[in-house]
C-alpha atoms as a PDB file:
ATOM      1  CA  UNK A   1    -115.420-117.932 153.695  1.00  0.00           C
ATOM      2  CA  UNK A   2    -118.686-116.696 152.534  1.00  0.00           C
ATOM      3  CA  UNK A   3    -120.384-114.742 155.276  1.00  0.00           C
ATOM      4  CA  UNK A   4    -124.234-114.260 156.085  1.00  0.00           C
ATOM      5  CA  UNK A   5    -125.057-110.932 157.952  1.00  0.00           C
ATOM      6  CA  UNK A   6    -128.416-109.971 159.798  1.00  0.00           C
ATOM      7  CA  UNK A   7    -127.931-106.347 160.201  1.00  0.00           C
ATOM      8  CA  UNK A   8    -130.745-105.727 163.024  1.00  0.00           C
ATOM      9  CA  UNK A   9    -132.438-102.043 162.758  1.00  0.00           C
ATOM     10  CA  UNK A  10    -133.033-100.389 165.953  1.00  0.00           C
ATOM     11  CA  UNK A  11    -136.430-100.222 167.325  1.00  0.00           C
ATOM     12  CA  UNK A  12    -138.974 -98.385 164.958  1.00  0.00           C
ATOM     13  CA  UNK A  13    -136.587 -97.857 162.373  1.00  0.00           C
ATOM     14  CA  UNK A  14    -138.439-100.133 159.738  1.00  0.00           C
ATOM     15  CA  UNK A  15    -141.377 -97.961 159.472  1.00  0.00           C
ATOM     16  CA  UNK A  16    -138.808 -94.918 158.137  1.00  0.00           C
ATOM     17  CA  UNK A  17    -138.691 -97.268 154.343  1.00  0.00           C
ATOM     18  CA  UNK A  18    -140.882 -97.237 151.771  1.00  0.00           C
ATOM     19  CA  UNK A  19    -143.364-100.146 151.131  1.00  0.00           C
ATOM     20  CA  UNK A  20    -141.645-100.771 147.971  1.00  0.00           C
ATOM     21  CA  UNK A  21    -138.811-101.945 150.377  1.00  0.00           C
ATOM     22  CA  UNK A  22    -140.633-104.213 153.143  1.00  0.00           C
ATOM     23  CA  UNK A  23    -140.054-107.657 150.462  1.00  0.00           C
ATOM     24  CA  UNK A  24    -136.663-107.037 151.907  1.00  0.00           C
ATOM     25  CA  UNK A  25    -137.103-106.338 155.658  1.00  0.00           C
ATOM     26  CA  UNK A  26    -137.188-109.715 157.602  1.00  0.00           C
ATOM     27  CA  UNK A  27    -139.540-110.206 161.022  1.00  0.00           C
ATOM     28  CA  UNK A  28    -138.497-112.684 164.015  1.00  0.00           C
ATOM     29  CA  UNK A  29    -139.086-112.454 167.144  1.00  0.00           C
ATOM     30  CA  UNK A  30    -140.137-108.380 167.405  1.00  0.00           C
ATOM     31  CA  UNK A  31    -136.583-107.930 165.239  1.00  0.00           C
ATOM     32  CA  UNK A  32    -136.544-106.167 162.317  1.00  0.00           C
ATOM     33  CA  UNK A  33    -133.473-107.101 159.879  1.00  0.00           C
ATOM     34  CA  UNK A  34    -132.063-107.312 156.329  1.00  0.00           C
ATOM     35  CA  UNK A  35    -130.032-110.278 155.608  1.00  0.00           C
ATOM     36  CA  UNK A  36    -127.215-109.436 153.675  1.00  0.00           C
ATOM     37  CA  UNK A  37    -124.551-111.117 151.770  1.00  0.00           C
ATOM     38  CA  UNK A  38    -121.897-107.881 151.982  1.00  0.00           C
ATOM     39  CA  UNK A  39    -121.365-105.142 154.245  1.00  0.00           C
ATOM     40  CA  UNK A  40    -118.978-102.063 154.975  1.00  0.00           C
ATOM     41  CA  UNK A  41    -119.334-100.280 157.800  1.00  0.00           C
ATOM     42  CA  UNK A  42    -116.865 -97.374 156.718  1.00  0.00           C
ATOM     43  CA  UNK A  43    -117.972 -94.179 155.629  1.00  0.00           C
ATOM     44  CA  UNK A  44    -121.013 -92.198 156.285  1.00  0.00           C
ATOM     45  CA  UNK A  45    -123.815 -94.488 155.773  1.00  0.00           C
ATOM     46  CA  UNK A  46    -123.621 -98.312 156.136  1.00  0.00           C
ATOM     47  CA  UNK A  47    -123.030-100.072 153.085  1.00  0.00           C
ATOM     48  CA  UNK A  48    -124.782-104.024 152.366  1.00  0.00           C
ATOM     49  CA  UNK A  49    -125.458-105.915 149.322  1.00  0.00           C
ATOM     50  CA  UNK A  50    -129.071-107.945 150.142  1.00  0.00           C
ATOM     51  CA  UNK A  51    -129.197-111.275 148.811  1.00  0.00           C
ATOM     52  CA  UNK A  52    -132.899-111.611 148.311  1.00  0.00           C
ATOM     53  CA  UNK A  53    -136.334-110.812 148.838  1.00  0.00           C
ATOM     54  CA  UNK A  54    -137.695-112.356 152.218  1.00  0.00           C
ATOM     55  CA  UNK A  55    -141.392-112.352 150.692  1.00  0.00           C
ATOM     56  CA  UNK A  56    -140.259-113.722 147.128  1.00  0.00           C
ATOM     57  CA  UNK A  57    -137.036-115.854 147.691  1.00  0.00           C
ATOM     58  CA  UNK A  58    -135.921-113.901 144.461  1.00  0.00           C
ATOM     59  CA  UNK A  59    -131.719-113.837 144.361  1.00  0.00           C
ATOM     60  CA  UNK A  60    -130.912-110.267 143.701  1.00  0.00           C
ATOM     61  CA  UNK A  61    -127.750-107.976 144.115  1.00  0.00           C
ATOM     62  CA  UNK A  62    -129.997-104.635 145.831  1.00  0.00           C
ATOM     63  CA  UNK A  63    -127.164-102.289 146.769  1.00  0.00           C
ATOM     64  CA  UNK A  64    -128.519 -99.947 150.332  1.00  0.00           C
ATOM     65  CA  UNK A  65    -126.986 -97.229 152.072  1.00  0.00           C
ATOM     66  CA  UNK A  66    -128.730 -96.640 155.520  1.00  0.00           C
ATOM     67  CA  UNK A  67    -127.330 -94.407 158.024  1.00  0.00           C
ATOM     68  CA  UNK A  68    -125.606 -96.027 161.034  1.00  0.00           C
ATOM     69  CA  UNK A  69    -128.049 -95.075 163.671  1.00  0.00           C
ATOM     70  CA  UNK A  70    -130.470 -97.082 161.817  1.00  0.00           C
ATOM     71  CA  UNK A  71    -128.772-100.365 163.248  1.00  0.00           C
ATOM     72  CA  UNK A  72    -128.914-101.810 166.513  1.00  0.00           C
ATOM     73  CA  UNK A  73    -126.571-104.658 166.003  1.00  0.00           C
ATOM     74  CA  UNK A  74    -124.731-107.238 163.578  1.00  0.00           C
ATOM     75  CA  UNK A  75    -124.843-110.731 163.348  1.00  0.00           C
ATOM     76  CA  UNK A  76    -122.592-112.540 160.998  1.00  0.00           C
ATOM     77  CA  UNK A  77    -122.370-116.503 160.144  1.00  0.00           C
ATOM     78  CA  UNK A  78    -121.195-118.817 157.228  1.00  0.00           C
ATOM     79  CA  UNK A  79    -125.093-121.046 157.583  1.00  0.00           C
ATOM     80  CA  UNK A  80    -127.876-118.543 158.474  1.00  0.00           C
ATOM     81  CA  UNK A  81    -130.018-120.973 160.185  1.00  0.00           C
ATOM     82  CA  UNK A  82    -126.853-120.537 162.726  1.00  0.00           C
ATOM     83  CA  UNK A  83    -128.167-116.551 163.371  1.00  0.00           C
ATOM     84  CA  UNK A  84    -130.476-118.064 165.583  1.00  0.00           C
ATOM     85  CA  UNK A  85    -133.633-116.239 164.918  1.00  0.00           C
ATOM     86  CA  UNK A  86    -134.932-117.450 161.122  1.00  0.00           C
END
């Protein structure tokens, strides 16, 4: 099953990346979030594969390795309009 994951960053963290990077941070709500089509949450940093550009809509396969204080929470879903917040 193909999976869907908003990986929600904790409060103020979207202001720590670089403007080059905010056609990839999503807004609902007052969350911040990258929607992601892979994730690994071993190792030191977590680990996603975006799937696209919020502003553009542009498939892509952007690799990111945050660290794990940088998330407040997962969500995960085969239909993203099922995340609840889009």
């Amino acid at each position: 099953m193909s999976k869907n994951y908003a990986v929600v960053l904790a409060e103020g963290v979207e202001r720590l990346f670089p403007v080059s990077m905010s056609s990839f941070i999503r807004t609902s709500q007052e969350l911040h979030y990258f929607l992601a089509s892979e994730i690994d949450a071993n190792g030191t940093f977590f680990y996603m594969v975006l799937r696209e550009s919020a502003n553009l809509g542009i498939p892509t396969d952007f690799q990111l390795h945050i660290p794990h204080g940088y998330i407040r929470y997962i969500l995960a879903t085969k239909d993203e309009k099922l995340l609840g917040f889009f």
